[in-house]
N, C-alpha and C. Protein backbone atom coordinates (compact mmCIF):
# COMPACT_ATOMS: atom_id res chain seq x y z
N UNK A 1 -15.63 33.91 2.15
CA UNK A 1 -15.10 32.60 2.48
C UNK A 1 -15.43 32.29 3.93
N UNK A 2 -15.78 31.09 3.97
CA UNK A 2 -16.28 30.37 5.63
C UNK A 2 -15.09 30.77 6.46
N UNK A 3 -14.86 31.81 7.72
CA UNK A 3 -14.11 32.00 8.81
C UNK A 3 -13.30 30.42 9.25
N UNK A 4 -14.34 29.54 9.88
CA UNK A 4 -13.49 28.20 9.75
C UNK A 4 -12.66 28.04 8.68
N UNK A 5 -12.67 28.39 7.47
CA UNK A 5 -11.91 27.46 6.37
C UNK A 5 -10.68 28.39 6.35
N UNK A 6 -10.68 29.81 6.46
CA UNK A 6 -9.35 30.43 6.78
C UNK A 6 -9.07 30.18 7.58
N UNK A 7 -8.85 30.39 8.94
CA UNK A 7 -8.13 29.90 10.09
C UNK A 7 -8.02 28.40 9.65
N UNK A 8 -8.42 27.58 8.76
CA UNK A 8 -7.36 26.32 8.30
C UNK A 8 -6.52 26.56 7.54
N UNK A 9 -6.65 27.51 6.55
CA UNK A 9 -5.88 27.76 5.75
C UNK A 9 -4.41 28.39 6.07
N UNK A 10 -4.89 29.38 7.46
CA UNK A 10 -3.68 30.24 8.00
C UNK A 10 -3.01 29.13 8.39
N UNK A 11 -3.05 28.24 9.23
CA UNK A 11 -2.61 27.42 10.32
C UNK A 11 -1.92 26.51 9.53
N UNK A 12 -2.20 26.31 8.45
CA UNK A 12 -1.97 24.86 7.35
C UNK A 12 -0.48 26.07 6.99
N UNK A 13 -0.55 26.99 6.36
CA UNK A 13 0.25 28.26 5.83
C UNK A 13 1.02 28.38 6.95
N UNK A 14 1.02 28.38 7.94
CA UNK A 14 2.26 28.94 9.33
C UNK A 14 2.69 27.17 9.10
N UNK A 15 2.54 26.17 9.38
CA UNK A 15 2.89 25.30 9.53
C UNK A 15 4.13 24.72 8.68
N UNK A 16 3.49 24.90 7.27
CA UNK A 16 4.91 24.96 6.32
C UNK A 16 5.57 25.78 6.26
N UNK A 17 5.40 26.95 6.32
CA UNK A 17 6.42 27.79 6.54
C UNK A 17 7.47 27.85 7.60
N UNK A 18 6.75 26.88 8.63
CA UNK A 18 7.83 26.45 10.13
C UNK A 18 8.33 25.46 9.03
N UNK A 19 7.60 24.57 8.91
CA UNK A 19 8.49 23.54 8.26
C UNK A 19 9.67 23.27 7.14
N UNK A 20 9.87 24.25 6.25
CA UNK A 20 10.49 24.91 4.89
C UNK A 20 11.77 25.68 5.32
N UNK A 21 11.54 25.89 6.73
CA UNK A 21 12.85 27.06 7.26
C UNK A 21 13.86 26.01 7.23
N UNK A 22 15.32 26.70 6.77
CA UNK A 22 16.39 26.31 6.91
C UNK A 22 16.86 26.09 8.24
N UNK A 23 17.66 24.89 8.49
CA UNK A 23 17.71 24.13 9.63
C UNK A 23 18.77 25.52 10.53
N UNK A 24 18.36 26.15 11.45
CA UNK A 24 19.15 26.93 12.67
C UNK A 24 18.53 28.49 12.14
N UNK A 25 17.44 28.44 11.41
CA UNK A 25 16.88 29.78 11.44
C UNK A 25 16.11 29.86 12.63
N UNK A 26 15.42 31.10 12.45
CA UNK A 26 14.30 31.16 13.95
C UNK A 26 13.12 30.57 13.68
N UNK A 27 13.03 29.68 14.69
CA UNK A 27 11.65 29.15 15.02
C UNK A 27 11.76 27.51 13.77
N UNK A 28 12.91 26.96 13.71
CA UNK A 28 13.36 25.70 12.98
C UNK A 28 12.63 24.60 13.50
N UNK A 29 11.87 23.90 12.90
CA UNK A 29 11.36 23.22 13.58
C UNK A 29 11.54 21.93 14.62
N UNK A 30 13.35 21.70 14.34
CA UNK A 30 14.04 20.80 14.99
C UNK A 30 15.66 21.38 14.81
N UNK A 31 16.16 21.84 16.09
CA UNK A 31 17.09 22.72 15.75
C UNK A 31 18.04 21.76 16.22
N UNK A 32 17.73 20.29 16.68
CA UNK A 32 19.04 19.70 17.22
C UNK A 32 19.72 18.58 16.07
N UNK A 33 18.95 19.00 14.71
CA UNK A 33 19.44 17.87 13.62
C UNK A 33 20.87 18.16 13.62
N UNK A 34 21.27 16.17 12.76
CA UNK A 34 22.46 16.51 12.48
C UNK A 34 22.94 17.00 11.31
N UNK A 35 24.09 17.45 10.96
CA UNK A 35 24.45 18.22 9.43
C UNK A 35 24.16 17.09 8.14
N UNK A 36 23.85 16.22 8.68
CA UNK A 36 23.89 14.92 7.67
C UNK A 36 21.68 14.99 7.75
N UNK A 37 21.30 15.14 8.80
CA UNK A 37 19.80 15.11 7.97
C UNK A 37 19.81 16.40 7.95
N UNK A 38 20.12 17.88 8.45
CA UNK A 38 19.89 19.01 7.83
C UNK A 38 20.18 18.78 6.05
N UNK A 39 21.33 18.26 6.07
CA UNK A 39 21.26 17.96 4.16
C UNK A 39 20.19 17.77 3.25
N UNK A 40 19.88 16.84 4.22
CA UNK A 40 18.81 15.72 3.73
C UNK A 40 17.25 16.76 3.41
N UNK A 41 17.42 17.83 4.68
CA UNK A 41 16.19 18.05 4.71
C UNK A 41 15.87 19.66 3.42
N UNK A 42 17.36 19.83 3.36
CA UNK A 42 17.48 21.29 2.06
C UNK A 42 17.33 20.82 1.10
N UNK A 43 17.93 19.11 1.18
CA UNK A 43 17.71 18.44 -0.83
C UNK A 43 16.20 18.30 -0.48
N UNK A 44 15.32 18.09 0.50
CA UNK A 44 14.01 17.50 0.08
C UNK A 44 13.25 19.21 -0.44
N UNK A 45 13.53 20.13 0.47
CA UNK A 45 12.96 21.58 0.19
C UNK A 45 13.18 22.26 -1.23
N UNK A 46 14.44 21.88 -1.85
CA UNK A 46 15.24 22.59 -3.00
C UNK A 46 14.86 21.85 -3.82
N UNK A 47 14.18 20.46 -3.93
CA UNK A 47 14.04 19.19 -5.19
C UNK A 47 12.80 19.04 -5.15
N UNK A 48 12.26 18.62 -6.25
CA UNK A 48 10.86 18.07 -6.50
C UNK A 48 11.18 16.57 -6.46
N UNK A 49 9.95 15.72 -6.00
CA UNK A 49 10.19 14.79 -6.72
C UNK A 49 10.91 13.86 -7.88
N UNK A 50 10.57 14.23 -8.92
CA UNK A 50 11.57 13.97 -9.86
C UNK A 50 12.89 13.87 -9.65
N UNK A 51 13.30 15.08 -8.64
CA UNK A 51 14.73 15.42 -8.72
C UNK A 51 15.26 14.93 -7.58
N UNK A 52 14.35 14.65 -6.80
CA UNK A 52 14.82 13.24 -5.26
C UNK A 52 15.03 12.21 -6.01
N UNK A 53 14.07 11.57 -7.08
CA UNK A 53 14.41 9.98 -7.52
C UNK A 53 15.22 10.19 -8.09
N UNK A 54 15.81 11.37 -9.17
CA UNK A 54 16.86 11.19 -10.08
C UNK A 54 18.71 11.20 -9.25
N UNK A 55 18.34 11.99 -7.46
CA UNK A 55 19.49 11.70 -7.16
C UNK A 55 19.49 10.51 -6.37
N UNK A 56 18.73 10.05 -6.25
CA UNK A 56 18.13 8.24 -5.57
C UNK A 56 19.26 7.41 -6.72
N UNK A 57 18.62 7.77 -7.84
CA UNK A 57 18.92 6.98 -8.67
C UNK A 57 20.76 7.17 -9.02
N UNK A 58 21.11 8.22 -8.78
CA UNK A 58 22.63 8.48 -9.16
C UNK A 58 23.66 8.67 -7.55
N UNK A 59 22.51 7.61 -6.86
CA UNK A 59 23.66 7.06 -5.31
C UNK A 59 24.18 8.58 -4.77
N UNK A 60 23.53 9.74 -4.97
CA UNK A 60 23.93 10.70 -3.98
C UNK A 60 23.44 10.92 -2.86
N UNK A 61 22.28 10.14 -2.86
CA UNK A 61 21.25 9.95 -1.62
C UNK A 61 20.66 8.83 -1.39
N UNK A 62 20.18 7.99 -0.15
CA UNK A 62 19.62 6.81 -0.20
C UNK A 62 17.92 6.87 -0.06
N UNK A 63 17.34 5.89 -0.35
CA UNK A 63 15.91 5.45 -0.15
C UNK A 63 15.83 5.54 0.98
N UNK A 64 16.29 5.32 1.94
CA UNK A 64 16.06 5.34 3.23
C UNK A 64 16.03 6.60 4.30
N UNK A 65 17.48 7.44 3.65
CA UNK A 65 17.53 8.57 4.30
C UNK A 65 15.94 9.65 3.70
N UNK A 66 15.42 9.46 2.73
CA UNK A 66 14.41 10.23 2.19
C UNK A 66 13.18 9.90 3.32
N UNK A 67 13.04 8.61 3.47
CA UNK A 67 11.65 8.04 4.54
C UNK A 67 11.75 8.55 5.66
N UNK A 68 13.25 8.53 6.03
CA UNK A 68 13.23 9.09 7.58
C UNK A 68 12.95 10.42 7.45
N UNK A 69 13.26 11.01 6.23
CA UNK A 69 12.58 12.78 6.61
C UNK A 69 11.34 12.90 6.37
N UNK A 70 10.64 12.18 5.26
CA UNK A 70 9.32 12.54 5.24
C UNK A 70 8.72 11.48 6.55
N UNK A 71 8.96 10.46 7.47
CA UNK A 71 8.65 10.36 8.73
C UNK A 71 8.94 11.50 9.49
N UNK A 72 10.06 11.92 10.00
CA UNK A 72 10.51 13.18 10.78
C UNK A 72 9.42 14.74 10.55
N UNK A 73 9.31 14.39 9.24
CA UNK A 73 8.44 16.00 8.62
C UNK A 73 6.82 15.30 9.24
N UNK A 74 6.44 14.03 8.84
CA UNK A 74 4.98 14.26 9.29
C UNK A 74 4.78 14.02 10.86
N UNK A 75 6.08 13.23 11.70
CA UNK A 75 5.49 13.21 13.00
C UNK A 75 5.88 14.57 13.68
N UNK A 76 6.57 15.82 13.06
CA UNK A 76 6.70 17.11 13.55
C UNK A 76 4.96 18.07 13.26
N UNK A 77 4.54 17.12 12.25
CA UNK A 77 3.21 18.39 11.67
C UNK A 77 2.19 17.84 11.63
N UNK A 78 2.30 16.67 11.97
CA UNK A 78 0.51 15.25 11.65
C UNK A 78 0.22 16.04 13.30
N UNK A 79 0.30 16.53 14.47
CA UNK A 79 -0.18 16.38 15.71
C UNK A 79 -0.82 17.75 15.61
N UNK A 80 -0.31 18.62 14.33
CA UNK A 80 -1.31 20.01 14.32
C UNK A 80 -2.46 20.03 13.32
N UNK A 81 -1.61 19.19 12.36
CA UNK A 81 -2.84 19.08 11.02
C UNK A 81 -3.83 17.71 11.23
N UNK A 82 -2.89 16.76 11.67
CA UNK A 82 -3.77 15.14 11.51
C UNK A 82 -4.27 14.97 10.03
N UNK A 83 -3.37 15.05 9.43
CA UNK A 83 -3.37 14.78 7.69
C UNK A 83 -2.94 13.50 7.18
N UNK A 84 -2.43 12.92 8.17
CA UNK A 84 -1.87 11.22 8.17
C UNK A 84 -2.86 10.71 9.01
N UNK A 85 -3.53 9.79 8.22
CA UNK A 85 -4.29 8.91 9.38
C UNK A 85 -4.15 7.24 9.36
N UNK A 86 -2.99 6.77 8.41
CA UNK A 86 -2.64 5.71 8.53
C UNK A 86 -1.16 6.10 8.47
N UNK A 87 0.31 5.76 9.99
CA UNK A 87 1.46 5.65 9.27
C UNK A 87 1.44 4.21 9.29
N UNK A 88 2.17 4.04 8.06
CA UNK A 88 3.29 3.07 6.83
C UNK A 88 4.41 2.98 7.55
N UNK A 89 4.84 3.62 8.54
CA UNK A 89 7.09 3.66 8.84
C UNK A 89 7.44 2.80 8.12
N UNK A 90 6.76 1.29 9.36
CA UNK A 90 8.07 -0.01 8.70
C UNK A 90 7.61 -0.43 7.29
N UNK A 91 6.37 -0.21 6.65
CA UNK A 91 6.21 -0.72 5.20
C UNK A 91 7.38 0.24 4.69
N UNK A 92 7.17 1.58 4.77
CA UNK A 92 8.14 2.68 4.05
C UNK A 92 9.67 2.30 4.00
N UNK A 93 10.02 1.37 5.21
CA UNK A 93 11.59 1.39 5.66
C UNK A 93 12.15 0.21 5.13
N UNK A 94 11.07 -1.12 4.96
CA UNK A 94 11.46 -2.00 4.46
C UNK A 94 11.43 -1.89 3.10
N UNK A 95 10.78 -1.33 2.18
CA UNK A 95 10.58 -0.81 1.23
C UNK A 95 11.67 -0.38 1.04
N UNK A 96 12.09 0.61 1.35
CA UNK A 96 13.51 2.09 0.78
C UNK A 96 14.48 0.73 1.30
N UNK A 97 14.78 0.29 1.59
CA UNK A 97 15.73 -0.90 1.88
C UNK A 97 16.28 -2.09 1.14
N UNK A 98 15.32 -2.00 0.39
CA UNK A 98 14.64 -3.51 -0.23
C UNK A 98 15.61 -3.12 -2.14
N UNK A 99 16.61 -3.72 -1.81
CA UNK A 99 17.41 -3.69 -2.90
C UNK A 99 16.58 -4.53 -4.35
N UNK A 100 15.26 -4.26 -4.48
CA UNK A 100 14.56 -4.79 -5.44
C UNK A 100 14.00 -3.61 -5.70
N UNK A 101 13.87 -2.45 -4.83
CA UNK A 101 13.02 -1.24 -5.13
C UNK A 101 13.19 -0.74 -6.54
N UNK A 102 12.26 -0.93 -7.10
CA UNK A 102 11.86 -0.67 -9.25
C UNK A 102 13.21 1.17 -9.15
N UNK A 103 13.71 0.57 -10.07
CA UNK A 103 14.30 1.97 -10.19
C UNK A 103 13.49 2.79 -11.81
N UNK A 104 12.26 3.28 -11.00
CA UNK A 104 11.86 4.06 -11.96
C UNK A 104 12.22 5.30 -11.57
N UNK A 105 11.74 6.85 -12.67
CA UNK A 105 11.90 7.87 -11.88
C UNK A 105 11.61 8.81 -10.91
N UNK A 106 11.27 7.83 -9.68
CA UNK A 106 10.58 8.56 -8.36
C UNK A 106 11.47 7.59 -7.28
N UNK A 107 12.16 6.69 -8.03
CA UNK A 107 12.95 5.87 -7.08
C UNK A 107 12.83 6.54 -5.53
N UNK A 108 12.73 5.79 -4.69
CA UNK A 108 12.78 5.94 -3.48
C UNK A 108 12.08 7.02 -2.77
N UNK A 109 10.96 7.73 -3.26
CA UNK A 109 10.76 8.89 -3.10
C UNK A 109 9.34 8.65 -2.40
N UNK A 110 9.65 9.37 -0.71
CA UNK A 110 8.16 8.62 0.31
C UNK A 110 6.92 9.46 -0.39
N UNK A 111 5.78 8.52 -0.24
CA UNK A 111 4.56 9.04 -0.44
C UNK A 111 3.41 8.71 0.10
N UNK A 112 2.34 9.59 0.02
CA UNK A 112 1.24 9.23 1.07
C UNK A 112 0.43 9.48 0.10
N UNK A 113 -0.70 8.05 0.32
CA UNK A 113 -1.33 7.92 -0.54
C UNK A 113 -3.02 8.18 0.12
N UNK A 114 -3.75 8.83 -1.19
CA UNK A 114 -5.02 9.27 -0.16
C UNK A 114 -5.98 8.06 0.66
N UNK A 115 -6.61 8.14 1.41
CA UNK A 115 -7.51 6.92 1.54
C UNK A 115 -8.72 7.12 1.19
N UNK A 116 -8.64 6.81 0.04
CA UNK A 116 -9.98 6.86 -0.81
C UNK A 116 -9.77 5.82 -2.13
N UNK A 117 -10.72 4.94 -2.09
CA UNK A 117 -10.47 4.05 -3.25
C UNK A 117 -9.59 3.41 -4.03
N UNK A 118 -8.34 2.95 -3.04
CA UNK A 118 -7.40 2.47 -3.38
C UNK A 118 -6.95 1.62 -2.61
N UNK A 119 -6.56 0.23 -3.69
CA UNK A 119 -6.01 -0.97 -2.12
C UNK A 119 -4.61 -1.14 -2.50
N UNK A 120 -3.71 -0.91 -2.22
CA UNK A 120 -2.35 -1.12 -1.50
C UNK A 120 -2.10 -2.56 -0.75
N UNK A 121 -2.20 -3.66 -1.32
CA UNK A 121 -1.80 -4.87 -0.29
C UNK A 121 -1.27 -4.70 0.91
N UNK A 122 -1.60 -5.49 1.50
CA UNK A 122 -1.46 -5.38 2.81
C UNK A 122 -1.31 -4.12 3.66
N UNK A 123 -2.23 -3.11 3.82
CA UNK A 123 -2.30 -1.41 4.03
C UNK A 123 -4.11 -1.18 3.98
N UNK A 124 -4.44 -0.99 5.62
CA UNK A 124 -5.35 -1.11 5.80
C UNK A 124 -6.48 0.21 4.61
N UNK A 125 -7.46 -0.29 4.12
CA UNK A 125 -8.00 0.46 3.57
C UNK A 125 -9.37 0.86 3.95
N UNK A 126 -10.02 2.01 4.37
CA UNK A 126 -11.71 2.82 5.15
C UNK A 126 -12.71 3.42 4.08
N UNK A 127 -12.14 4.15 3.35
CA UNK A 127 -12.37 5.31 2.04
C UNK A 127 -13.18 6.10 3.39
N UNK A 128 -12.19 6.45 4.48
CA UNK A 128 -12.45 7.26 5.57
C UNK A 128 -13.62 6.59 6.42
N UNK A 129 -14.00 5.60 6.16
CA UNK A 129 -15.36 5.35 6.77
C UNK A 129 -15.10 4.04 7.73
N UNK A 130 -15.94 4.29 9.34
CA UNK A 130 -15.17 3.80 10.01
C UNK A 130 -15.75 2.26 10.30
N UNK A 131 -16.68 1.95 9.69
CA UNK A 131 -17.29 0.56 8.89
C UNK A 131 -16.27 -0.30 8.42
N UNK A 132 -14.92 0.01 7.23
CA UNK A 132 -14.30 -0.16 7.16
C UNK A 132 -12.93 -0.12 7.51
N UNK A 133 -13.18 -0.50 9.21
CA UNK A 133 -11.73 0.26 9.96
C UNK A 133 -10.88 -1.30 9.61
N UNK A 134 -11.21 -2.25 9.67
CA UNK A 134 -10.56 -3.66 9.66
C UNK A 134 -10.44 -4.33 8.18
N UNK A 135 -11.09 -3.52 7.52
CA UNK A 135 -10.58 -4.06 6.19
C UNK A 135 -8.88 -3.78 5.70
N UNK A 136 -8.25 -5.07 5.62
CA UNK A 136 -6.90 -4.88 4.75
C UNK A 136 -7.04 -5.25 3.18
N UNK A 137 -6.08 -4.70 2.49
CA UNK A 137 -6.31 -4.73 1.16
C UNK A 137 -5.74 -5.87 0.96
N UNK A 138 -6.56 -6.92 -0.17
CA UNK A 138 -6.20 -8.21 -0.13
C UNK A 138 -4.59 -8.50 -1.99
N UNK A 139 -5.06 -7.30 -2.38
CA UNK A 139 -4.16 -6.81 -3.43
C UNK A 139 -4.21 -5.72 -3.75
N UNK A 140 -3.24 -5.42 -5.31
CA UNK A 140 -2.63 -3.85 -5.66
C UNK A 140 -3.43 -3.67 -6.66
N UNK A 141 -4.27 -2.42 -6.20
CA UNK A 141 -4.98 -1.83 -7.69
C UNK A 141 -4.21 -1.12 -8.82
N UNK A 142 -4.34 -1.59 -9.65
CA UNK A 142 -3.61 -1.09 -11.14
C UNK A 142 -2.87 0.06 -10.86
N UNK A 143 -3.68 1.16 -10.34
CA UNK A 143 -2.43 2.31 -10.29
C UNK A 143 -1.99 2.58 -9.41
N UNK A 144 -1.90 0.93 -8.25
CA UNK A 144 -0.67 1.04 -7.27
C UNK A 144 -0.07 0.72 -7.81
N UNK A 145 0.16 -0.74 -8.68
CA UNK A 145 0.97 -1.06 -9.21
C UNK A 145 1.64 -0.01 -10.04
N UNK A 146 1.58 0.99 -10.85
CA UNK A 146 2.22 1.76 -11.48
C UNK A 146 3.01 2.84 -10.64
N UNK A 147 2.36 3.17 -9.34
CA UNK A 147 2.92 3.78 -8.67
C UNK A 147 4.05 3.46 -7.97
N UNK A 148 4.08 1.91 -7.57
CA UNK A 148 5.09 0.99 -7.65
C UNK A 148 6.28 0.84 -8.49
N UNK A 149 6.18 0.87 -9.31
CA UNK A 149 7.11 0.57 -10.43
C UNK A 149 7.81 1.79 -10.57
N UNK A 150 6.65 3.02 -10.29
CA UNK A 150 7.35 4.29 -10.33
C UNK A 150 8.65 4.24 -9.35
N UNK A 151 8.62 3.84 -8.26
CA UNK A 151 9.10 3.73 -7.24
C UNK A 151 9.24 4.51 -6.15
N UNK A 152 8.39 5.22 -6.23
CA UNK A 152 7.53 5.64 -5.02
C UNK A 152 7.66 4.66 -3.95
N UNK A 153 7.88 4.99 -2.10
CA UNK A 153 7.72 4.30 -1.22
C UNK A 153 6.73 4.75 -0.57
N UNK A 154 5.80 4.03 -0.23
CA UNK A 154 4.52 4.44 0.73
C UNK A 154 4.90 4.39 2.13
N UNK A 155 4.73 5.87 2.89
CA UNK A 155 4.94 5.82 4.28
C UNK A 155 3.46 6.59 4.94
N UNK A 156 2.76 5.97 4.43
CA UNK A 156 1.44 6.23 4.69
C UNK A 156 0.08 6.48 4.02
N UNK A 157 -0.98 7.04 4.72
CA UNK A 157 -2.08 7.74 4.11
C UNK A 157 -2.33 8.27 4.37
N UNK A 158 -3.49 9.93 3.93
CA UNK A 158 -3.73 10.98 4.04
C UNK A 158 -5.15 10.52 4.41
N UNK A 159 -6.02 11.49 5.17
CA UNK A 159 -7.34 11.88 5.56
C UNK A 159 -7.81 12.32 4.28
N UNK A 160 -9.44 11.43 4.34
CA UNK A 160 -10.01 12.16 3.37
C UNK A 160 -11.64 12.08 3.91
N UNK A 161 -12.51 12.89 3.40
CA UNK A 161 -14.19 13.12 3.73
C UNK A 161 -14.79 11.27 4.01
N UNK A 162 -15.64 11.26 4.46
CA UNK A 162 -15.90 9.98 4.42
C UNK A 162 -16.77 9.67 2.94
N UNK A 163 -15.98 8.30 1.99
CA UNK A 163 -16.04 8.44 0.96
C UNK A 163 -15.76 9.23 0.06
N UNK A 164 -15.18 10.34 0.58
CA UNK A 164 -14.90 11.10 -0.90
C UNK A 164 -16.30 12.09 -1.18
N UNK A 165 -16.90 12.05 -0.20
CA UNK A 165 -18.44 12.82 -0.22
C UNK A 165 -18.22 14.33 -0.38
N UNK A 166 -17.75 14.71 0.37
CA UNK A 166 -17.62 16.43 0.69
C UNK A 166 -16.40 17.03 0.19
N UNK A 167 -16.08 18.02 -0.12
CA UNK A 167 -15.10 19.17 -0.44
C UNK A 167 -13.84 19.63 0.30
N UNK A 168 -14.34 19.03 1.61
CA UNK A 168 -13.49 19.37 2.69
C UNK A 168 -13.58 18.16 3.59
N UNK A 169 -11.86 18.31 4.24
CA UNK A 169 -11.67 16.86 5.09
C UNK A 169 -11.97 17.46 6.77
N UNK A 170 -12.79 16.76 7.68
CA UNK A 170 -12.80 17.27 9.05
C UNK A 170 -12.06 15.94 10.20
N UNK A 171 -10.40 16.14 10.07
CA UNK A 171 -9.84 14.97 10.72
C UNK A 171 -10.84 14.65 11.90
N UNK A 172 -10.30 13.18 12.00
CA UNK A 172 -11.12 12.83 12.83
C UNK A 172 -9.73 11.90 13.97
């Protein structure tokens, strides 16, 4: 295996593992939370998906408190990885807010969507390529819309090869 691609792999591997620790273990990645987002941050570690929207959906948790952790989680780990290369916040916040949010079963549940071949209205779209740094998406491709309905909140996008060309992403 390419030496570069382990030392990504290690670094990607220490990173969640900082990130996954229970809030006041050693080496936590934010040890001054309060007991109200430490909560927040054991239901996101202990739940899948599914099981964030299904307590979205049964008012034990809000849409909103979910965005602020997956904001909190990527601006603690985007400055080592740079795996976000578009944030979403206020789309994400007005969104988880937005007492119209589809209660399907992902209700409220943040997500980052790749940037590669997908337009998201109003959410600038590249397919990584920097030709397309000013293009905004002028509408929702079909399986935003479903992803929508899912109710999924977009609080961003992920890095990807330019176009979708190569195997491996080299942030830029």
């Amino acid at each position: 295996m390419d030496a570069k691609l382990v030392i990504c792999a290690e670094r990607c591997s220490a990173v969640v593992d900082e990130l996954v620790r229970a809030p006041g273990q050693e080496g936590a990645v934010n040890r001054e939370r309060t007991s109200m987002s430490a909560g927040i941050s054991e239901l996101c570690n202990s739940h899948d998906a599914l099981g964030l929207g299904a307590l979205v959906r049964a008012g034990e948790i809000g849409p909103s408190e979910l965005v602020e952790e997956a904001i909190r989680r990527i601006e603690a780990l985007n400055p080592r990885l740079n795996a976000v290369c578009y944030k979403a916040y206020d789309y994400g916040r007005a969104a988880a807010a937005d007492p119209a949010l589809p209660d399907g079963p992902f209700k409220g549940v943040p997500f980052l969507q790749k940037e590669l071949a997908t337009l998201w209205e109003g959410i600038p779209t590249t397919n990584a390529c920097a030709y397309f740094k000013d293009f905004v998406a002028p509408n929702d491709m079909e399986v935003i819309r479903r992803i929508k309905r899912a109710g999924f909140v977009l609080v961003g996008k992920s890095n990807a090869p330019e176009y979708g060309w190569a195997l491996a992403t080299e942030p830029k």
